[in-house]
N, C-alpha and C. Protein backbone atom coordinates (compact mmCIF):
# COMPACT_ATOMS: atom_id res chain seq x y z
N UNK A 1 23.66 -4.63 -9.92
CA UNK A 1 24.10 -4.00 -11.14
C UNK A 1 25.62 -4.05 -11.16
N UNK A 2 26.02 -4.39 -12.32
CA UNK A 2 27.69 -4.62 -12.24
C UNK A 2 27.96 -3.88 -14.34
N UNK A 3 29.10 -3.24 -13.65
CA UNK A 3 29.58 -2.46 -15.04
C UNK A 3 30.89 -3.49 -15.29
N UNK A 4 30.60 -3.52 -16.67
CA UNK A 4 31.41 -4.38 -17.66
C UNK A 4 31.98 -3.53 -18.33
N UNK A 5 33.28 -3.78 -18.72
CA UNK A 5 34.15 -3.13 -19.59
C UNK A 5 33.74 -2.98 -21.14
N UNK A 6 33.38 -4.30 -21.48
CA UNK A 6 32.47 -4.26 -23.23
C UNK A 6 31.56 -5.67 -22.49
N UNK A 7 31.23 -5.87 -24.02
CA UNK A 7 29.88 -6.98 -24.11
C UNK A 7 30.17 -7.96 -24.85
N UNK A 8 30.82 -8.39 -24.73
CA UNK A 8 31.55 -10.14 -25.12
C UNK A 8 31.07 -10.92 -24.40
N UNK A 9 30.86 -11.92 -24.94
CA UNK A 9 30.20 -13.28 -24.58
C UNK A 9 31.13 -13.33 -23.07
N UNK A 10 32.53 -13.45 -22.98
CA UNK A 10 33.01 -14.17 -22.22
C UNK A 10 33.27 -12.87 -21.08
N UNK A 11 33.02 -11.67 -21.48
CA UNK A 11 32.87 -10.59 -20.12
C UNK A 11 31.43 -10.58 -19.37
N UNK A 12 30.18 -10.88 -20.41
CA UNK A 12 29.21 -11.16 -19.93
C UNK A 12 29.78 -12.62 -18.72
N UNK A 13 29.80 -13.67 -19.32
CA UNK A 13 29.35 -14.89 -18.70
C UNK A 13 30.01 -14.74 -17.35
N UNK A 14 31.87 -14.12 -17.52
CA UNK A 14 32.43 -13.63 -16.08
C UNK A 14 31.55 -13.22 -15.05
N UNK A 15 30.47 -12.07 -15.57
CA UNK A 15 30.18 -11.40 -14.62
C UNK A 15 29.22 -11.67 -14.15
N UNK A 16 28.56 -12.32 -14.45
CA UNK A 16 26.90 -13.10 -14.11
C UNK A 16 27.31 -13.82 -13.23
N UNK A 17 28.52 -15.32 -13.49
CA UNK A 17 28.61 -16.37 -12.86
C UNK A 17 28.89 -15.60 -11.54
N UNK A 18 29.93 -14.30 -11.86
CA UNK A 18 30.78 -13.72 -10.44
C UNK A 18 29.81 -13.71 -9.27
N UNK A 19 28.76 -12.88 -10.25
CA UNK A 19 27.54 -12.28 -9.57
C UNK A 19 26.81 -13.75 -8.48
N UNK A 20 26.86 -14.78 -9.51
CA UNK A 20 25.81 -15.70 -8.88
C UNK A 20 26.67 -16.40 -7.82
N UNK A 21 27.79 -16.32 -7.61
CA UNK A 21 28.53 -16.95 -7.38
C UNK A 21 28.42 -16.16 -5.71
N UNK A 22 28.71 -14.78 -5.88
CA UNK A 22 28.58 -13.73 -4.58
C UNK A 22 27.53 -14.17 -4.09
N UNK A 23 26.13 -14.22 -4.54
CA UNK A 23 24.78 -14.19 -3.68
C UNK A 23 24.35 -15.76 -3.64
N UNK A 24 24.73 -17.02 -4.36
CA UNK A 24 24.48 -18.49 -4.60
C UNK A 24 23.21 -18.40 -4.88
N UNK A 25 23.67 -19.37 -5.66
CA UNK A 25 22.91 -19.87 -7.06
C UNK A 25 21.21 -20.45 -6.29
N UNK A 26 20.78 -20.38 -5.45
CA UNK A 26 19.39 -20.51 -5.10
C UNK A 26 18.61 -19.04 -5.52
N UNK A 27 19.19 -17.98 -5.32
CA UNK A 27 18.72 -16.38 -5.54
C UNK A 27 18.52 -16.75 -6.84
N UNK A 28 18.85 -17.22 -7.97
CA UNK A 28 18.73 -17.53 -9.31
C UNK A 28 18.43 -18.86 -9.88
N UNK A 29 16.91 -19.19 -9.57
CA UNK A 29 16.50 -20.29 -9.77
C UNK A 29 16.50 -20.22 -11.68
N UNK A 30 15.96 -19.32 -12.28
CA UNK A 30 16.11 -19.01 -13.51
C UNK A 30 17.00 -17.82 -14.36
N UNK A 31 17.27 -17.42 -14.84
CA UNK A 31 17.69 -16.33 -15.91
C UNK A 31 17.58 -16.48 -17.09
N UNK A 32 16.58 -15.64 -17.54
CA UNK A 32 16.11 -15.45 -19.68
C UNK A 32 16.53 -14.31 -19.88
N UNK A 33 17.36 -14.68 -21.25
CA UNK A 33 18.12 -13.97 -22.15
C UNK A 33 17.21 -13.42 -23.09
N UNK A 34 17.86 -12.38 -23.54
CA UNK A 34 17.03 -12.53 -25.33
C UNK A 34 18.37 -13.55 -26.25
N UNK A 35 18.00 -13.12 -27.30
CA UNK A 35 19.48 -13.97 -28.45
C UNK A 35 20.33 -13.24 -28.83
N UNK A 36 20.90 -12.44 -27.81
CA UNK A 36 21.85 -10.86 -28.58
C UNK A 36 23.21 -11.89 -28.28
N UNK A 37 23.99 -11.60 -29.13
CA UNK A 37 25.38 -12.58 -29.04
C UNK A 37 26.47 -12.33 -28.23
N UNK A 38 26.20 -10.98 -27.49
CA UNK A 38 27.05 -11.15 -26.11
C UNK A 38 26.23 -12.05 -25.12
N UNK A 39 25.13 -12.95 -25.26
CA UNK A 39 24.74 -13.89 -24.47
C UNK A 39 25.31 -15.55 -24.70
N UNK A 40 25.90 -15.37 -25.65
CA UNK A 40 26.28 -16.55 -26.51
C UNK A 40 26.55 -18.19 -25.57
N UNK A 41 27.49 -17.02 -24.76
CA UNK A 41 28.73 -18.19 -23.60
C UNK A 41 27.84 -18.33 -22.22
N UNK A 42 26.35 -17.54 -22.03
CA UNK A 42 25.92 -18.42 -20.80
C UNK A 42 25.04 -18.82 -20.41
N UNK A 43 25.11 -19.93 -21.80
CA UNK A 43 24.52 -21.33 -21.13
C UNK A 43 25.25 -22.31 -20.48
N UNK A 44 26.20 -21.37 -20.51
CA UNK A 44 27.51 -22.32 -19.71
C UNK A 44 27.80 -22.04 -17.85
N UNK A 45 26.75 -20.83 -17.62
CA UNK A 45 26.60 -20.59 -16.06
C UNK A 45 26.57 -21.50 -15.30
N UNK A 46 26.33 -22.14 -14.37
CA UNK A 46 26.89 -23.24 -13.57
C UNK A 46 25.82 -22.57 -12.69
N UNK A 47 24.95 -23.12 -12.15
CA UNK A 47 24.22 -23.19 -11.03
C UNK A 47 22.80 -22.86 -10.97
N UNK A 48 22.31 -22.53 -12.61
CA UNK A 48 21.06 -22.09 -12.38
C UNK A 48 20.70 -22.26 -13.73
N UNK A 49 18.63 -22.24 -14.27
CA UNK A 49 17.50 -23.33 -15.11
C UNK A 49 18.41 -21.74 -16.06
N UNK A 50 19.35 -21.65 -17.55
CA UNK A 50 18.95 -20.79 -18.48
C UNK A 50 18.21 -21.11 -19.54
N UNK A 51 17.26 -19.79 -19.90
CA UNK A 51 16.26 -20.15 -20.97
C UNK A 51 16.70 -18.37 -21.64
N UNK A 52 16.44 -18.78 -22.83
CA UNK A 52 16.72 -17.72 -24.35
C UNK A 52 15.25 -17.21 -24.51
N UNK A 53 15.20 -16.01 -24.81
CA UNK A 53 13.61 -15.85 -24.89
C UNK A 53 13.81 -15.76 -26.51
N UNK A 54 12.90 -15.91 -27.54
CA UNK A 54 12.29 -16.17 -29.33
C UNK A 54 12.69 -14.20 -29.53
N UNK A 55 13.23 -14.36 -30.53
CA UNK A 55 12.79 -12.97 -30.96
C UNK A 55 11.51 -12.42 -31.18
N UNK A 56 11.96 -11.49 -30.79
CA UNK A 56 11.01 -10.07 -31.02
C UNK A 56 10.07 -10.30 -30.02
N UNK A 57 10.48 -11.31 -29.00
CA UNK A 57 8.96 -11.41 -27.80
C UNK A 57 9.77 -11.06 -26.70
N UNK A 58 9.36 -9.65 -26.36
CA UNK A 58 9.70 -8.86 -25.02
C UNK A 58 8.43 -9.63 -23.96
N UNK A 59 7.03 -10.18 -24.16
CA UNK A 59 6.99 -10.14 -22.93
C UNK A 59 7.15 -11.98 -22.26
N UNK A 60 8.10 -12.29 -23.24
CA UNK A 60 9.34 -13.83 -22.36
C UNK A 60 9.75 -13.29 -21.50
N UNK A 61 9.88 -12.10 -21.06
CA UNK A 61 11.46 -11.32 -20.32
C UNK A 61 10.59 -10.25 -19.58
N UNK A 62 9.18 -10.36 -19.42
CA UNK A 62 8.61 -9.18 -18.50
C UNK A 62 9.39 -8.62 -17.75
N UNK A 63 9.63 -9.37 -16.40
CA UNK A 63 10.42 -8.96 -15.89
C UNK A 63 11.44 -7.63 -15.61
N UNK A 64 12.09 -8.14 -16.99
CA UNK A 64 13.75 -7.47 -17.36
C UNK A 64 13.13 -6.11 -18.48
N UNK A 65 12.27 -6.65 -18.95
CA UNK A 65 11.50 -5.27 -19.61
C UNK A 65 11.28 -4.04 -18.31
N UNK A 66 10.94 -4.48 -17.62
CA UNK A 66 9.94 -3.23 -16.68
C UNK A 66 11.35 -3.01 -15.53
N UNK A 67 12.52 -3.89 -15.33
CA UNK A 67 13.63 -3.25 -15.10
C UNK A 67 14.20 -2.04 -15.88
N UNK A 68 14.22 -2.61 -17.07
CA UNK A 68 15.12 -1.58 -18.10
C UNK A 68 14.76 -0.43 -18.32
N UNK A 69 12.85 -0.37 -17.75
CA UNK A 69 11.87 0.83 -17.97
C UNK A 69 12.43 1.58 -16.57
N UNK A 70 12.65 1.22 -15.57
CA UNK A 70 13.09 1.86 -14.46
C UNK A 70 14.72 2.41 -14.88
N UNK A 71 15.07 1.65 -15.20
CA UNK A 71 16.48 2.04 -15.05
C UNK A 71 16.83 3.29 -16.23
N UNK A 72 15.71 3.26 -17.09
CA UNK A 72 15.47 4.63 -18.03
C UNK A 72 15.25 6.00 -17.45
N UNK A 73 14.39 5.76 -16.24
CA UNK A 73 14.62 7.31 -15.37
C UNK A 73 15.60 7.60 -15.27
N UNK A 74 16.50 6.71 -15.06
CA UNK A 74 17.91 7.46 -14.49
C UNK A 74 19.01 7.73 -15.92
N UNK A 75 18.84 6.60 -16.38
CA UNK A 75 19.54 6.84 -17.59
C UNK A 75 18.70 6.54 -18.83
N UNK A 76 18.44 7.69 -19.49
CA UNK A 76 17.71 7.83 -20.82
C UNK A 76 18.32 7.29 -21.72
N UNK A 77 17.20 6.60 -22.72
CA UNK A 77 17.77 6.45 -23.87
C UNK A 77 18.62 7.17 -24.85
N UNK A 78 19.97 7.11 -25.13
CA UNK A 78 20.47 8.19 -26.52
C UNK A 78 21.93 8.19 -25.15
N UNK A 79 21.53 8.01 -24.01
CA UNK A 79 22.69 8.85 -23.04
C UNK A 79 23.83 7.59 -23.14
N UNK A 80 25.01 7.61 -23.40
CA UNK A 80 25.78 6.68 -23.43
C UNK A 80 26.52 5.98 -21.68
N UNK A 81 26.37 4.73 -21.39
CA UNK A 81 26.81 4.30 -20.20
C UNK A 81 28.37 4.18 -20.04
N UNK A 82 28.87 4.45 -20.99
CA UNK A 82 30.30 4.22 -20.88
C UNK A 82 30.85 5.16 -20.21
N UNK A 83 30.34 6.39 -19.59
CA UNK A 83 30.99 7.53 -18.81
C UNK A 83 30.11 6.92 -17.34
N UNK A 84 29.38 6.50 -16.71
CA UNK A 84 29.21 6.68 -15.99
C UNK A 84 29.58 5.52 -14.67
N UNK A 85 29.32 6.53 -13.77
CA UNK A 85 30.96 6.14 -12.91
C UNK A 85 30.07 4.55 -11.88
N UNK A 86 31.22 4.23 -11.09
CA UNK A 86 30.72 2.90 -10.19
C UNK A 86 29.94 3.93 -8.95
N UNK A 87 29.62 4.45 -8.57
CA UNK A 87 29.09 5.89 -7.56
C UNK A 87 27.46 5.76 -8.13
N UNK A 88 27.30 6.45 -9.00
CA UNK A 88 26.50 6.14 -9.97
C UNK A 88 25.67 4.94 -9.74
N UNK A 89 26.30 3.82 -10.22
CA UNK A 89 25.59 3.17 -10.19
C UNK A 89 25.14 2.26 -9.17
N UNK A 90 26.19 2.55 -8.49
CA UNK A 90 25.64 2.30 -6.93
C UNK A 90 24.18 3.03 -6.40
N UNK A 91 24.12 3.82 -7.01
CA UNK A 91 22.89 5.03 -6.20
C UNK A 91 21.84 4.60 -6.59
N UNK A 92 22.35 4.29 -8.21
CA UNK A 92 20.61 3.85 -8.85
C UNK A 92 20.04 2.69 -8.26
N UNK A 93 21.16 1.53 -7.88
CA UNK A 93 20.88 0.42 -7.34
C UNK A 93 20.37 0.77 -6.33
N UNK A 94 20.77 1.39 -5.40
CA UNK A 94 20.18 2.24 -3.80
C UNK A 94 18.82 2.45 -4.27
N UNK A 95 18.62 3.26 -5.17
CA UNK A 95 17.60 4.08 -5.03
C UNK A 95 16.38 2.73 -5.78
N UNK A 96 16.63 1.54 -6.61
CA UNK A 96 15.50 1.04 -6.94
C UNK A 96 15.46 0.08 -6.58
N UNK A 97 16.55 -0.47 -4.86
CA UNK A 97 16.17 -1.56 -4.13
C UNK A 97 15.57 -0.63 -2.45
N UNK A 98 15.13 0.14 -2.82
CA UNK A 98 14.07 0.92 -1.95
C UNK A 98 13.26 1.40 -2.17
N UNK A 99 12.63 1.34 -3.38
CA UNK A 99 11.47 1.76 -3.90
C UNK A 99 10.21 0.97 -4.14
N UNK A 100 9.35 1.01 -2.82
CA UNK A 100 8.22 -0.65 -2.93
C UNK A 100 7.92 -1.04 -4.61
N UNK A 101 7.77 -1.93 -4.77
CA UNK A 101 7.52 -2.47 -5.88
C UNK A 101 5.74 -3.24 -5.73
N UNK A 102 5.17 -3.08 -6.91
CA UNK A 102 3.85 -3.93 -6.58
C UNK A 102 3.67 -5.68 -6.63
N UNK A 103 4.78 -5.86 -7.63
CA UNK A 103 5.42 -7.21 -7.74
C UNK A 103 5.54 -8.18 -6.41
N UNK A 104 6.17 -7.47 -5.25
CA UNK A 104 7.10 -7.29 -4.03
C UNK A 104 5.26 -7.48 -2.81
N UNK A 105 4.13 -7.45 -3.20
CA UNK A 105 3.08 -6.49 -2.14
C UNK A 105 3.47 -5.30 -1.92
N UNK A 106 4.29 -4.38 -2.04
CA UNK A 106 4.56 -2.94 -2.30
C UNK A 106 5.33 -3.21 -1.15
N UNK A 107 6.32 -4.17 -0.83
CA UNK A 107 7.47 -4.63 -0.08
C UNK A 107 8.81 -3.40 -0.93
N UNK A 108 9.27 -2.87 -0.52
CA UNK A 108 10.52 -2.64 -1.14
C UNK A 108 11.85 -4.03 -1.12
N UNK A 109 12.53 -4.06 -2.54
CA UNK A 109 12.96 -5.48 -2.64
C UNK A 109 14.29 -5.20 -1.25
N UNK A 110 14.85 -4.56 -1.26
CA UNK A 110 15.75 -4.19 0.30
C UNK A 110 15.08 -5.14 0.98
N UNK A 111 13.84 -4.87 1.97
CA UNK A 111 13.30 -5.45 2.89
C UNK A 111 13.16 -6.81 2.41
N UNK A 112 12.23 -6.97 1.10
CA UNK A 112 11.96 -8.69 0.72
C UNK A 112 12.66 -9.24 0.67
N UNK A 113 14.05 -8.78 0.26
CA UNK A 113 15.51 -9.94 0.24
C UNK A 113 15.67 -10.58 2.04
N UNK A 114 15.74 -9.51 2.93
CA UNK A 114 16.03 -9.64 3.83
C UNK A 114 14.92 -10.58 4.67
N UNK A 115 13.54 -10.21 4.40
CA UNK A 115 12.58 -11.38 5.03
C UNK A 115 13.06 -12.94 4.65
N UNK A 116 13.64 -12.88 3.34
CA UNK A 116 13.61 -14.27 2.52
C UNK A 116 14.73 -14.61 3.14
N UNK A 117 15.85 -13.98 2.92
CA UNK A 117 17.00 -14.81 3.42
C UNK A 117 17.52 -15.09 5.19
C-alpha cells in the first residue's frame, strides 16, 4: 500500500512502476485497471502483461474488488483518506498480510510471499 499525494495519471504511474520496481517485475506478472483516468499513463509500466477491465464489470478485477472489501473494515466508505497518516497505513498492511486468506489455502500472504520467494 503506498499513499499518493493526488491521482494523476503521472503520480499514479510513478508509484506503481516505484512499487514494481522495489519488489521486480516477476511479483507482477499482470495488473487490471478499471478505465478511471488517473489510470491513463500505465500502460506505459515497464515490466509487466497491463489489461483495462470494460466498464461496469467489477468481476474483470475480482481480485481488487474483495481487496477494497477488506480494506473497508478499516476504512469505511464516506471516511476521507487524505488525513490518514503513513502509521496507519502501515498497520492495515500488517494487519491484512497476516490474516490467512482462502485464496492463499488459508496461508496468510506474509508466509506465502516468503515460501515463494
Amino acid at each position: 500500500m503506498v499513499k499518493i499525494p493526488d491521482y494523476h495519471a503521472g503520480t499514479c504511474l510513478k508509484a506503481l512502476q516505484d512499487t514494481i520496481d522495489d519488489y521486480g517485475a516477476k511479483e507482477f506478472e499482470s495488473i487490471t485497471f478499471d478505465n478511471g483516468s488517473e489510470f491513463a499513463k500505465l500502460s506505459e509500466i515497464v515490466g509487466t502483461q497491463i489489461y483495462f477491465a470494460h466498464p461496469y464489470s467489477p468481476w474483470e478485477r475480482g481480485t481488487n474488488e474483495n481487496a477494497n472489501g477488506l480494506l473497508r473494515e478499516f476504512f469505511p466508505k464516506g471516511k476521507s483518506l487524505r488525513a490518514i497518516t503513513l502509521v496507519e497505513i502501515q498497520a492495515v498492511q500488517s494487519a491484512l498480510n497476516h490474516r490467512p486468506r482462502r485464496i492463499l489455502n488459508y496461508l496468510r500472504p506474509c508466509d506465502y510471499y516468503r515460501c515463494m520467494a
